[in-house]
Protein backbone atom coordinates (compact mmCIF):
# COMPACT_ATOMS: atom_id res chain seq x y z
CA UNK A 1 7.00 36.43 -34.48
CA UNK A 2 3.88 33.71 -33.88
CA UNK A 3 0.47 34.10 -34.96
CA UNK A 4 -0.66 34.06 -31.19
CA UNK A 5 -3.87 34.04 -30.25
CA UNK A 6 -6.20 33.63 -33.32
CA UNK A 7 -9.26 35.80 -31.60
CA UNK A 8 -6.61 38.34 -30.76
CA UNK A 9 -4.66 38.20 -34.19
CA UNK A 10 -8.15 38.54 -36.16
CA UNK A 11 -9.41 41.23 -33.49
CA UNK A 12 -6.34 43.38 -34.46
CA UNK A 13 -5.70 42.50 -38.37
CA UNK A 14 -9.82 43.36 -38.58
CA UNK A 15 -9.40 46.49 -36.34
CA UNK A 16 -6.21 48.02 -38.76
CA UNK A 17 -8.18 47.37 -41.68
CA UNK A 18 -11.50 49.69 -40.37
CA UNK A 19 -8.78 52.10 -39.84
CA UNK A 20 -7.52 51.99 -43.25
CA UNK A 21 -10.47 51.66 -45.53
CA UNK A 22 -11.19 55.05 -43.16
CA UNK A 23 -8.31 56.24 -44.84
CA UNK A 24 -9.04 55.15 -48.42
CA UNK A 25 -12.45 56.80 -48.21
CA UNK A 26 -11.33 59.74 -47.20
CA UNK A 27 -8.54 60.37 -49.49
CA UNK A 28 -10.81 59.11 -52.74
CA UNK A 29 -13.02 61.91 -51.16
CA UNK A 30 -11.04 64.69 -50.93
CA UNK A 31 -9.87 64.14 -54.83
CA UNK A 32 -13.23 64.23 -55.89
CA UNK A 33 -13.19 59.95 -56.27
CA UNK A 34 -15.91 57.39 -55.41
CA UNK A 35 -14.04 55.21 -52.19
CA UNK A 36 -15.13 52.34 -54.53
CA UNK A 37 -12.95 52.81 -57.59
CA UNK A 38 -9.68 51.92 -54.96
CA UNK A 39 -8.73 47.92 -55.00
CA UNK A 40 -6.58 47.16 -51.71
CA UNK A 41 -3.93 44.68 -52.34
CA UNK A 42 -2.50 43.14 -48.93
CA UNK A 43 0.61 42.43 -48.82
CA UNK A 44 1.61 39.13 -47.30
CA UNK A 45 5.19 39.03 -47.79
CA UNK A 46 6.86 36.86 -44.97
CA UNK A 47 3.51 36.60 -43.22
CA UNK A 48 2.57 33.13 -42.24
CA UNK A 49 -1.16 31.97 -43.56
CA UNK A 50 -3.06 32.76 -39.91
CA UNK A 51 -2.28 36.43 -40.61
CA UNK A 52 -3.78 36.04 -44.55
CA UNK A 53 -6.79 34.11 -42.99
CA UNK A 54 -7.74 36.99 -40.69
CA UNK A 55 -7.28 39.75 -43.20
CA UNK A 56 -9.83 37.21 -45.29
CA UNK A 57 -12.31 36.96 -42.43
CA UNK A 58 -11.97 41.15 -42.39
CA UNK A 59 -12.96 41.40 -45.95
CA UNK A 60 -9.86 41.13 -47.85
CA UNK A 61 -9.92 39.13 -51.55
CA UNK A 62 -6.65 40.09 -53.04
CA UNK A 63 -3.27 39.19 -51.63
CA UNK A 64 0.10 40.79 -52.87
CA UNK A 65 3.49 38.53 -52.57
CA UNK A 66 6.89 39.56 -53.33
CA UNK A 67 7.81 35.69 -54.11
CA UNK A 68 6.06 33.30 -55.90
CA UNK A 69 7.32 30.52 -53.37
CA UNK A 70 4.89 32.34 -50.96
CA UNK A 71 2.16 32.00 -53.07
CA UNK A 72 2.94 27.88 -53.69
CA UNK A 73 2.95 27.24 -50.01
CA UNK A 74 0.22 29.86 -48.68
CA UNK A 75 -1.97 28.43 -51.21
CA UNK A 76 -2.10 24.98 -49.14
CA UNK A 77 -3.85 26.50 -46.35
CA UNK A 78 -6.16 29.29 -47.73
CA UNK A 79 -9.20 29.08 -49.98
CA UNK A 80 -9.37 28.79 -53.77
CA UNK A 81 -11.13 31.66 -53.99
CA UNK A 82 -8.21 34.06 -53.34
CA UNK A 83 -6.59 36.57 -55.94
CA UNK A 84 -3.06 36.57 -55.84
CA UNK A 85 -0.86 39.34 -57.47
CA UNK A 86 2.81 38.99 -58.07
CA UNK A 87 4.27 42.63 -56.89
CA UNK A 88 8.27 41.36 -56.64
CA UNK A 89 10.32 41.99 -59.33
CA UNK A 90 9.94 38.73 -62.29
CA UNK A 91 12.49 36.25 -62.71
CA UNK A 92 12.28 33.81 -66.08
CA UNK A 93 12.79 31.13 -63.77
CA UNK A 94 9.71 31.84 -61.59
CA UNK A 95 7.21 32.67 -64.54
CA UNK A 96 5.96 28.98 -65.00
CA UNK A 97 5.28 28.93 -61.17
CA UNK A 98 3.49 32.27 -61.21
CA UNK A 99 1.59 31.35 -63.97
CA UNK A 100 0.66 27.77 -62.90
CA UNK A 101 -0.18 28.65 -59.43
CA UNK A 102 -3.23 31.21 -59.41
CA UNK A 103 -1.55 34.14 -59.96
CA UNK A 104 -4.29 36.93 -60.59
CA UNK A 105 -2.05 39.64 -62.16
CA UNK A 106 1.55 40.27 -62.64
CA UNK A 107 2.54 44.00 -61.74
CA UNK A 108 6.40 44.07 -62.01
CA UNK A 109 6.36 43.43 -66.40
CA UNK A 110 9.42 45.16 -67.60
CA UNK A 111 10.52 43.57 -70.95
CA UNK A 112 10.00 42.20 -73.81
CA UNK A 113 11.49 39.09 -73.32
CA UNK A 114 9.32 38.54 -69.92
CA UNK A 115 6.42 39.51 -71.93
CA UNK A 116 6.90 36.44 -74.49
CA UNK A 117 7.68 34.00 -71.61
CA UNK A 118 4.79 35.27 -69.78
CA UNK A 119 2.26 34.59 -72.54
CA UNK A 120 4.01 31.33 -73.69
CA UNK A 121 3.06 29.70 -70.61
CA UNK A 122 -0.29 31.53 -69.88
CA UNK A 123 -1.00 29.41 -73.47
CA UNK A 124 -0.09 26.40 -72.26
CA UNK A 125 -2.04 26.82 -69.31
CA UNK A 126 -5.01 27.63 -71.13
CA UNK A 127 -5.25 31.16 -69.47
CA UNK A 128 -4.78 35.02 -70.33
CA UNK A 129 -2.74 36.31 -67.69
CA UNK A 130 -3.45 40.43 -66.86
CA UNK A 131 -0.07 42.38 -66.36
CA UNK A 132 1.12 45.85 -65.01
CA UNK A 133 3.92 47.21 -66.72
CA UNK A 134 6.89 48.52 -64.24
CA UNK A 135 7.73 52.37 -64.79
CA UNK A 136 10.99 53.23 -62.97
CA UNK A 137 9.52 57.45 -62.72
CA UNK A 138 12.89 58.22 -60.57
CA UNK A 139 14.95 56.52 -63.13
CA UNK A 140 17.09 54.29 -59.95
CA UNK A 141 19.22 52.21 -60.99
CA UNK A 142 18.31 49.99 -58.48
CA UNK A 143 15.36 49.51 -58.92
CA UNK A 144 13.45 47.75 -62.20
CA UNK A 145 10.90 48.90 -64.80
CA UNK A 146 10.75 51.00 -68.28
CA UNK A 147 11.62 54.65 -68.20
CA UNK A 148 10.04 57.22 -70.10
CA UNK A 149 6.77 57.43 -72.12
CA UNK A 150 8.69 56.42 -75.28
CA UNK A 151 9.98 52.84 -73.26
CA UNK A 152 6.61 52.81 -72.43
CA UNK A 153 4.70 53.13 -75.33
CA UNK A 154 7.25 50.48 -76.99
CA UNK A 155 6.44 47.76 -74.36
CA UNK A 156 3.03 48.56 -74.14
CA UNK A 157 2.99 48.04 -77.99
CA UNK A 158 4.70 44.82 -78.15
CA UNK A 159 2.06 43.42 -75.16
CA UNK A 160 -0.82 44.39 -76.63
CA UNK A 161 1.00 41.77 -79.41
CA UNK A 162 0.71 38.54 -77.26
CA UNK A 163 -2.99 37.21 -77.63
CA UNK A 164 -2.40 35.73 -73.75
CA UNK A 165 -1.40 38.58 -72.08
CA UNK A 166 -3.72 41.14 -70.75
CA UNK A 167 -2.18 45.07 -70.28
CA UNK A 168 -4.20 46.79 -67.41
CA UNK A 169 -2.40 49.49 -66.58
CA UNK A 170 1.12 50.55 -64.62
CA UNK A 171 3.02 50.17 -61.36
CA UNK A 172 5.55 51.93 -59.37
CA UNK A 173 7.30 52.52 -56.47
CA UNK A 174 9.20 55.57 -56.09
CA UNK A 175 12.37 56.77 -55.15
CA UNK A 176 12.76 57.16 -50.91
CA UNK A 177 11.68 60.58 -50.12
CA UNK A 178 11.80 62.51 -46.10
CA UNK A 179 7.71 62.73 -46.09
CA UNK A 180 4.89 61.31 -48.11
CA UNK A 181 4.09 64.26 -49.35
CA UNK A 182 7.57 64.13 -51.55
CA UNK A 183 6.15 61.24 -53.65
CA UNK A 184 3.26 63.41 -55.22
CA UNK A 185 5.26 64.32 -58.44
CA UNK A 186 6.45 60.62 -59.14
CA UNK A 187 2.43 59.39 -58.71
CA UNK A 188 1.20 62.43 -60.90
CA UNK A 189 3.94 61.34 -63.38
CA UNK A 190 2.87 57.81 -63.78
CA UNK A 191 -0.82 59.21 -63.52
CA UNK A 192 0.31 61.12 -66.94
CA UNK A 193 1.95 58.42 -68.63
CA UNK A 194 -0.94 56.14 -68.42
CA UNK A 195 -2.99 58.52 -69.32
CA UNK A 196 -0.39 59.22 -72.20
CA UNK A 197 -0.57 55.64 -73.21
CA UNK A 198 -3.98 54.79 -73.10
CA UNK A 199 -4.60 57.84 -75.71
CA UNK A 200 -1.91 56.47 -77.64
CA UNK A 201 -2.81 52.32 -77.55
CA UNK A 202 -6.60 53.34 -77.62
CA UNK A 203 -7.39 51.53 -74.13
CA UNK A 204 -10.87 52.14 -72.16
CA UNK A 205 -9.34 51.91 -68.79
CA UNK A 206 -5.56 51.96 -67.01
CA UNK A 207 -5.01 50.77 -63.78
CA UNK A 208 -2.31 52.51 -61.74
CA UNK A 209 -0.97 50.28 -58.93
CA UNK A 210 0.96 52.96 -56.58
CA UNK A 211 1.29 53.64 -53.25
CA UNK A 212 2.13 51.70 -49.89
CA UNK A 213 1.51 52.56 -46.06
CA UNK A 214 3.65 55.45 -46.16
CA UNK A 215 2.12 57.49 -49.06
CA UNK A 216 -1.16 55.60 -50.13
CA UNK A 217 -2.99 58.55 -49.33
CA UNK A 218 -1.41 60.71 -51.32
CA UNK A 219 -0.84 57.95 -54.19
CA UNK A 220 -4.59 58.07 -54.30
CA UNK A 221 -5.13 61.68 -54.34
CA UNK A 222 -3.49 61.14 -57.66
CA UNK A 223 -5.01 58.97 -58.86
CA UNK A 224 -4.24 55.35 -57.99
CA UNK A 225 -6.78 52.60 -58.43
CA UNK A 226 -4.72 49.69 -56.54
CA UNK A 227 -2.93 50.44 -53.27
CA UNK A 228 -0.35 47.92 -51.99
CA UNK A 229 -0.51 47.70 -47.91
CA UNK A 230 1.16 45.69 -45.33
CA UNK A 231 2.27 47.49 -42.23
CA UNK A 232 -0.81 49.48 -41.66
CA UNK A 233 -2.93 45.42 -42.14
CA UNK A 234 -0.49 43.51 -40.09
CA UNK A 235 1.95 45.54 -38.78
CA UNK A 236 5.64 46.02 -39.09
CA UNK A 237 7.88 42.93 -39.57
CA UNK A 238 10.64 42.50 -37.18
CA UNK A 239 13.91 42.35 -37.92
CA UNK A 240 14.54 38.25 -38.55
CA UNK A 241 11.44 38.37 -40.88
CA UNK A 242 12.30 41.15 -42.89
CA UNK A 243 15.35 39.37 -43.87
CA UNK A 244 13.31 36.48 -44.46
């Protein structure tokens, strides 16, 4: 898929995000939230720079990627002044990269030894790098992250630890369910075990990075404070790009 027309591209990428802020409002509204507390993370993930350009012109100013390659080469063509949040799953390979290339705030922190890697080269770059920690709340075993408040509060712990590393809250994604309405319990969980931690660890303020096109609405009925969105911003990827 081409970017096409550019008036046409930004038209539409401007058009779905009215739509969804609509959205955002109104589900802030009916749990009792101010529409302002929610931070919308695009998701960029095989989208070529045109399509991150026009969700900037729209009002975007914080771009999810999947791979930190992505960020590298998207950061060529797009200004300086983006945030850019690692959401795909760390490798020790890639954390130098992430580190040294803008990266606003790592949500997928699921170990220890990450952690230490992590804040050795957010030292060396003269930076304190914010973090999510992963919570696996349908215990997959496909999937990454800690499990349990006790995992949790053991990570969270050992963080708080590394003078360049900045805990902000949690992330999840959970389990495949028929309706969105079927991922309520697994957003309330993680809802409770941030609030469970941030009794425990004494911290003013978790973030809760949860939900994506198909259940942000209900993600933040419960309490989210980042949403992750692609398809409803850009639309869905075909086939070749999704394996991209």
């Amino acid at each position: 898929m081409t970017s096409g027309n550019p008036e046409s591209l930004e038209a539409r990428i401007a058009a779905n995000l009215e739509a969804l802020r609509i959205r955002i409002a109104a589900a802030a509204r009916r749990s009792g939230r101010n529409p302002a507390e929610i931070r919308l993370i695009a998701v960029t993930k095989t989208w070529p720079a045109p399509y991150v350009l026009a969700a900037l012109a729209a009002g975007v100013s914080e771009i999810g990627e999947n791979y930190v390659q992505e960020i590298v080469e998207k950061r060529k063509a797009l200004p300086p002044n983006v945030k850019w949040h690692m959401i795909g799953r760390l490798q020790r390979n890639k954390i130098k990269a992430i580190v040294e290339n803008g990266c606003a705030c790592i949500h997928t922190l699921e170990s220890i030894s990450h952690a230490k890697e992590i804040d050795r080269r957010a030292s060396a770059a003269g930076r304190v790098m914010p973090v999510l920690i992963e919570v696996n709340v349908g215990g997959e075993r496909t999937k990454g992250g800690v499990q349990g408040v006790d995992e949790l509060v053991e990570l969270a712990t050992a963080v708080t630890q590394f003078p360049s590393l900045d805990l902000q809250g949690l992330m999840t994604i959970p389990p495949p369910v028929p309706e969105p309405e079927a991922s309520r319990p697994f957003f309330r969980e993680l809802r409770r075990m941030g609030e469970k931690l941030a009794a425990t660890l004494h911290l003013p303020h978790i973030e809760l990075s949860m939900g994506m096109t198909n259940d942000f609405e209900i993600a933040i009925e419960e309490g989210a404070t980042m949403v992750r969105i692609g398809t409803a911003i850009f639309g869905p990827r075909s086939p070749s790009r999704a394996k991209e």
